[in-house]
Protein backbone atom coordinates (compact mmCIF):
# COMPACT_ATOMS: atom_id res chain seq x y z
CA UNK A 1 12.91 -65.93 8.42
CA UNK A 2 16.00 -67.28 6.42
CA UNK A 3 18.93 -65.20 6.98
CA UNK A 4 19.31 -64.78 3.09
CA UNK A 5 16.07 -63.33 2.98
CA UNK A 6 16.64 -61.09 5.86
CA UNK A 7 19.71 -60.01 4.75
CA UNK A 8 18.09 -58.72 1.41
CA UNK A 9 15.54 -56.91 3.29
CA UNK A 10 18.64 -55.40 5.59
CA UNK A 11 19.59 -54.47 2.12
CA UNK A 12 16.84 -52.53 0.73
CA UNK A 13 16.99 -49.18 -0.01
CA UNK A 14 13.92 -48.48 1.39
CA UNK A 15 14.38 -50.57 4.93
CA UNK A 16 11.74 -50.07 6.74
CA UNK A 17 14.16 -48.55 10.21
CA UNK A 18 11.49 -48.16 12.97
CA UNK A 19 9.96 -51.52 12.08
CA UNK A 20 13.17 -53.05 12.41
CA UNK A 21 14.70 -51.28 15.23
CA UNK A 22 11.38 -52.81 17.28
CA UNK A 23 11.47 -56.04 15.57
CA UNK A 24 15.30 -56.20 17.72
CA UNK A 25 14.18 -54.55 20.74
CA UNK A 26 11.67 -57.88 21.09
CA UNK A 27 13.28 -60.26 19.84
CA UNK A 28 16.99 -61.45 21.31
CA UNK A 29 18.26 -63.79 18.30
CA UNK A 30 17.51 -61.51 16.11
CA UNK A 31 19.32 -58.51 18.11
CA UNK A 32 22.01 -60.83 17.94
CA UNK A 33 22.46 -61.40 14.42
CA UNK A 34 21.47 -58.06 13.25
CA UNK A 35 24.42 -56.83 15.46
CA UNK A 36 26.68 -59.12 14.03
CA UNK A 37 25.70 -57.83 10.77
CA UNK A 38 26.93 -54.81 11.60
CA UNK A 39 30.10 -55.93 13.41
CA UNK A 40 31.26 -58.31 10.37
CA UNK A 41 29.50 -58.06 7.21
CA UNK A 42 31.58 -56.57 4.76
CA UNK A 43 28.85 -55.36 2.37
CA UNK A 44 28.28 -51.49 3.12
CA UNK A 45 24.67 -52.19 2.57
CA UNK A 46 25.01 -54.65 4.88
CA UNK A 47 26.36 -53.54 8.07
CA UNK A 48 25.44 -49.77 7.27
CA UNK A 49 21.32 -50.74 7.34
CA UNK A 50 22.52 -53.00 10.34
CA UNK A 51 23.48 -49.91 12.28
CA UNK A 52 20.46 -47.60 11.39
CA UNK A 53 18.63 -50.54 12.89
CA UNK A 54 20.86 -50.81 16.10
CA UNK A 55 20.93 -47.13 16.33
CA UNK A 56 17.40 -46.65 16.32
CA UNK A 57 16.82 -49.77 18.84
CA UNK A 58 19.85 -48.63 21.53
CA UNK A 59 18.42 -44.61 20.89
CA UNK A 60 14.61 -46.64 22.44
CA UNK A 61 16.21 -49.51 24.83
CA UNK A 62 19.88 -48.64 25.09
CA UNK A 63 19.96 -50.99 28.13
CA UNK A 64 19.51 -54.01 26.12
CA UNK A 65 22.37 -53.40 23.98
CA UNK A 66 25.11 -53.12 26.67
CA UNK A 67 25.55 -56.93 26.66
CA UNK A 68 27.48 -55.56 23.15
CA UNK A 69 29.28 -52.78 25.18
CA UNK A 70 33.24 -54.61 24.39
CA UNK A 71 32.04 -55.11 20.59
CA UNK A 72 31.28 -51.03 20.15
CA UNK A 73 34.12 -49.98 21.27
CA UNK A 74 36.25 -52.01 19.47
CA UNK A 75 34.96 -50.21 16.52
CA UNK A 76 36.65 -47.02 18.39
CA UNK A 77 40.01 -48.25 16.79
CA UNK A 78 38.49 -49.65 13.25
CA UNK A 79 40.66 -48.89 9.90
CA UNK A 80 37.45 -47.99 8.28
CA UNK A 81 36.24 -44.74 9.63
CA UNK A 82 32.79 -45.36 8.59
CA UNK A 83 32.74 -48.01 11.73
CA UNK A 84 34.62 -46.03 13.85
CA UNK A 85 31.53 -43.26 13.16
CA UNK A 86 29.30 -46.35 14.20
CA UNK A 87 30.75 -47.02 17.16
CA UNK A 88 30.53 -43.38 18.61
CA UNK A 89 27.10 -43.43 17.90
CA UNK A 90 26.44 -46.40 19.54
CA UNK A 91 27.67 -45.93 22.26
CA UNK A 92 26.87 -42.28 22.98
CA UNK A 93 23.27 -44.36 22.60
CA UNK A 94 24.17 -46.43 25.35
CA UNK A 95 25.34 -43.91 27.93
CA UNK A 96 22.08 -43.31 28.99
CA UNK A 97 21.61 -46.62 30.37
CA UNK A 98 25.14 -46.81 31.80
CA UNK A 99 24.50 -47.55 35.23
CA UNK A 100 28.51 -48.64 35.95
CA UNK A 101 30.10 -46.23 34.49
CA UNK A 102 32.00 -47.63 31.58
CA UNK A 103 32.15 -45.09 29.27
CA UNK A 104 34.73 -43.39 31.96
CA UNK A 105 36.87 -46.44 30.93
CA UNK A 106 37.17 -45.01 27.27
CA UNK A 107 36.49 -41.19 27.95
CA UNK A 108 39.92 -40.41 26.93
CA UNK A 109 39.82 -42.11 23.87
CA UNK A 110 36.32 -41.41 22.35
CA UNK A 111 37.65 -37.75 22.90
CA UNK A 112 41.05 -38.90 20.24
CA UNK A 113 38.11 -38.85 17.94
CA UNK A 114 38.07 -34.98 17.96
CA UNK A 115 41.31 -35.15 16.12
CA UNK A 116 40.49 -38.07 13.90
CA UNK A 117 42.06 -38.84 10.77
CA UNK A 118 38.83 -38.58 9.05
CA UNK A 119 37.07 -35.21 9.82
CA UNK A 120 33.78 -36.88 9.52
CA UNK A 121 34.57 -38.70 12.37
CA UNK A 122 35.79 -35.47 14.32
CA UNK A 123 32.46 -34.21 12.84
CA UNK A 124 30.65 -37.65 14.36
CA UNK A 125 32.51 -37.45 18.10
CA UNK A 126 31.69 -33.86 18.62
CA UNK A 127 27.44 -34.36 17.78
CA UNK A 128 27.23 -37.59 19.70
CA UNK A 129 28.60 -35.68 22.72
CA UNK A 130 25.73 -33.64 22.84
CA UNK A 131 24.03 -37.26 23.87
CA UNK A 132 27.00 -37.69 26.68
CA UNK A 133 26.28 -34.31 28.18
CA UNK A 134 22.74 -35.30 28.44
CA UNK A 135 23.56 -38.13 29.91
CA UNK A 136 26.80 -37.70 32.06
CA UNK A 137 26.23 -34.33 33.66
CA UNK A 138 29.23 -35.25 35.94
CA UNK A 139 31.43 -35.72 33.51
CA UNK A 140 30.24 -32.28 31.67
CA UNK A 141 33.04 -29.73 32.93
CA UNK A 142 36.18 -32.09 31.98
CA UNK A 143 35.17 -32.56 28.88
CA UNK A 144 33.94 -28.88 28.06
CA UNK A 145 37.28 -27.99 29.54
CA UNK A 146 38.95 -30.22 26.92
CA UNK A 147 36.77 -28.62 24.09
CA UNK A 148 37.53 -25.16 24.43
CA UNK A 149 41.46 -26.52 23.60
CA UNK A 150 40.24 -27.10 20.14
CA UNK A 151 42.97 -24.95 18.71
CA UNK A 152 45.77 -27.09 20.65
CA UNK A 153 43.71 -30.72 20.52
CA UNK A 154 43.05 -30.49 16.91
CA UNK A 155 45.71 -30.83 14.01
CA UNK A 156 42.99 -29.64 11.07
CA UNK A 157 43.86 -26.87 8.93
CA UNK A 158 41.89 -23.74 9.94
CA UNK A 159 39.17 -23.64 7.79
CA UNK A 160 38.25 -27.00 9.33
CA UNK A 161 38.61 -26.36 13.00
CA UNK A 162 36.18 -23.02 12.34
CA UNK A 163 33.64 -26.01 11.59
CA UNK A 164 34.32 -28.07 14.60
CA UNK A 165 33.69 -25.06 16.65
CA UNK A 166 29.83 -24.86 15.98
CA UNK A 167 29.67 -28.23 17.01
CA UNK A 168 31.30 -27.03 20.54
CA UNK A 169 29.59 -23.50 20.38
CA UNK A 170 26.03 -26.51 19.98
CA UNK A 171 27.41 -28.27 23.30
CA UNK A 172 27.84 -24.90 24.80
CA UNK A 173 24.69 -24.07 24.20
CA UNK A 174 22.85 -26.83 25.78
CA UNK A 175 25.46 -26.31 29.10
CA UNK A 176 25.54 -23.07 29.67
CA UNK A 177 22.62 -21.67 32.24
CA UNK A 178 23.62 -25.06 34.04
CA UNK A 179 27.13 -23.70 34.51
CA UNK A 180 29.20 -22.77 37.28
CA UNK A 181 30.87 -19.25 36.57
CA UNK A 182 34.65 -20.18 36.12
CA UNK A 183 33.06 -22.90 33.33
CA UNK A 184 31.12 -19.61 31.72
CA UNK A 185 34.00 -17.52 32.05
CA UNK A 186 36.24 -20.13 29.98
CA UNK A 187 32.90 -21.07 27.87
CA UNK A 188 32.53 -16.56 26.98
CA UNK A 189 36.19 -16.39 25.83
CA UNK A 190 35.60 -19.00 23.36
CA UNK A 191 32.36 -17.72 22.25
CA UNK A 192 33.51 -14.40 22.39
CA UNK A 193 36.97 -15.68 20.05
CA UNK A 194 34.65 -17.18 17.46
CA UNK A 195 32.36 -13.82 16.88
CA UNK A 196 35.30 -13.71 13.95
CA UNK A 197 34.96 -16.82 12.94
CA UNK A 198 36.04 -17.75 9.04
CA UNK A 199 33.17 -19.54 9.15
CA UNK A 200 29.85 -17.85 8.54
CA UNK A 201 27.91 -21.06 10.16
CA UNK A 202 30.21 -20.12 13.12
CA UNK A 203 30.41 -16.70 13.22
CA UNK A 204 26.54 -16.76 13.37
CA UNK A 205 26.12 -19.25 16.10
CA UNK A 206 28.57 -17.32 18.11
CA UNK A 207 26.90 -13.64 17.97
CA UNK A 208 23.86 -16.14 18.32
CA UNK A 209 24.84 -16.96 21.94
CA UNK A 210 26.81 -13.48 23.03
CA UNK A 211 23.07 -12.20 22.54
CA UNK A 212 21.46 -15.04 24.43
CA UNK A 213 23.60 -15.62 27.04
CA UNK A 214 26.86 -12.31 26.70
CA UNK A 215 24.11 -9.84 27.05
CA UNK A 216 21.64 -10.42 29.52
């Protein structure tokens, strides 16, 4: 296909993902320009379609997109925060097919992300690392540990670390039975602490768990 005319079908508003996202996953060139797309195109249409694609494809085949592993997490440090929400997605993606280990390379900072200048992009960090917890169980109880600092990581006002802590009272939820009792003694004073939540979302999500888990 000529590039012009795949680049105004990247375009589309109604881009056809899944179609795509296999159309990648089987053919090579066509990984590779799609995920330059996404790496250099300046059009938001552009390289934002590019990434639903390469999302999609790394979620199915995450192994064939290591080969891009340097590229992703260059978008870690991006200006533009929309790429820096790209490249935690993409690479939570590609944890699962991790087989050296490199995300313990950049642990410390995908984790800055939590304090981003952009809270969209704390927002982003915190829901891909329900991926990373999925996949890294061994690298579950430093991070959780890190987590339950919110108060002392994060530099938000208030109202806006009461948000954040859903997303950690989410993570804590898919952890918990799998925990050893020092992590669920740390993980009930935090759930526990956000029973008075400002936040109704997290106030709810908190009583949520001290019935599932507080009160057995």
């Amino acid at each position: 296909m000529d590039n012009n005319k795949l680049i105004e079908e990247i375009k589309d508003k109604n881009l056809d993902v899944e179609y795509f996202a296999n159309e990648v996953i089987d053919n090579e060139d066509l990984r590779d320009y799609i995920v330059k797309q996404l790496l250099t195109n300046e059009d938001i249409m552009v390289y934002y379609h590019s990434f639903y694609i390469i999302s999609r494809a790394s979620e199915l085949n995450p192994k064939l997109f290591l080969k891009y592993w340097n590229d992703f997490v260059d978008l870690l440090s991006h200006q533009n925060s929309y790429h820096r929400n790209i490249g935690l997605t993409i690479i939570s993606n590609l944890t699962f097919a991790d087989e050296s280990n490199l995300f313990d390379n950049i642990l410390a900072a995908y984790l800055n992300h939590i304090d981003d200048e952009k809270f969209m992009t704390a927002q982003c960090c915190l829901k891909n690392l329900v991926k990373i917890f999925q996949a890294r169980r061994d690298l579950r109880e430093d991070i959780i540990q890190r987590l339950l600092k919110l108060d002392e990581i994060c530099y938000y006002p208030e109202r806006q670390k009461e948000l954040l802590k859903y997303d950690v009272l989410e993570i804590i939820d898919l952890i918990y039975r799998e925990s050893d009792i020092k992590a669920k003694e740390s993980m009930n004073t935090f759930i526990e602490a956000c029973e008075k939540s400002r936040s109704n979302k997290t106030k709810k999500k908190a009583i949520d768990l001290i019935k599932k888990y507080l009160c057995e």
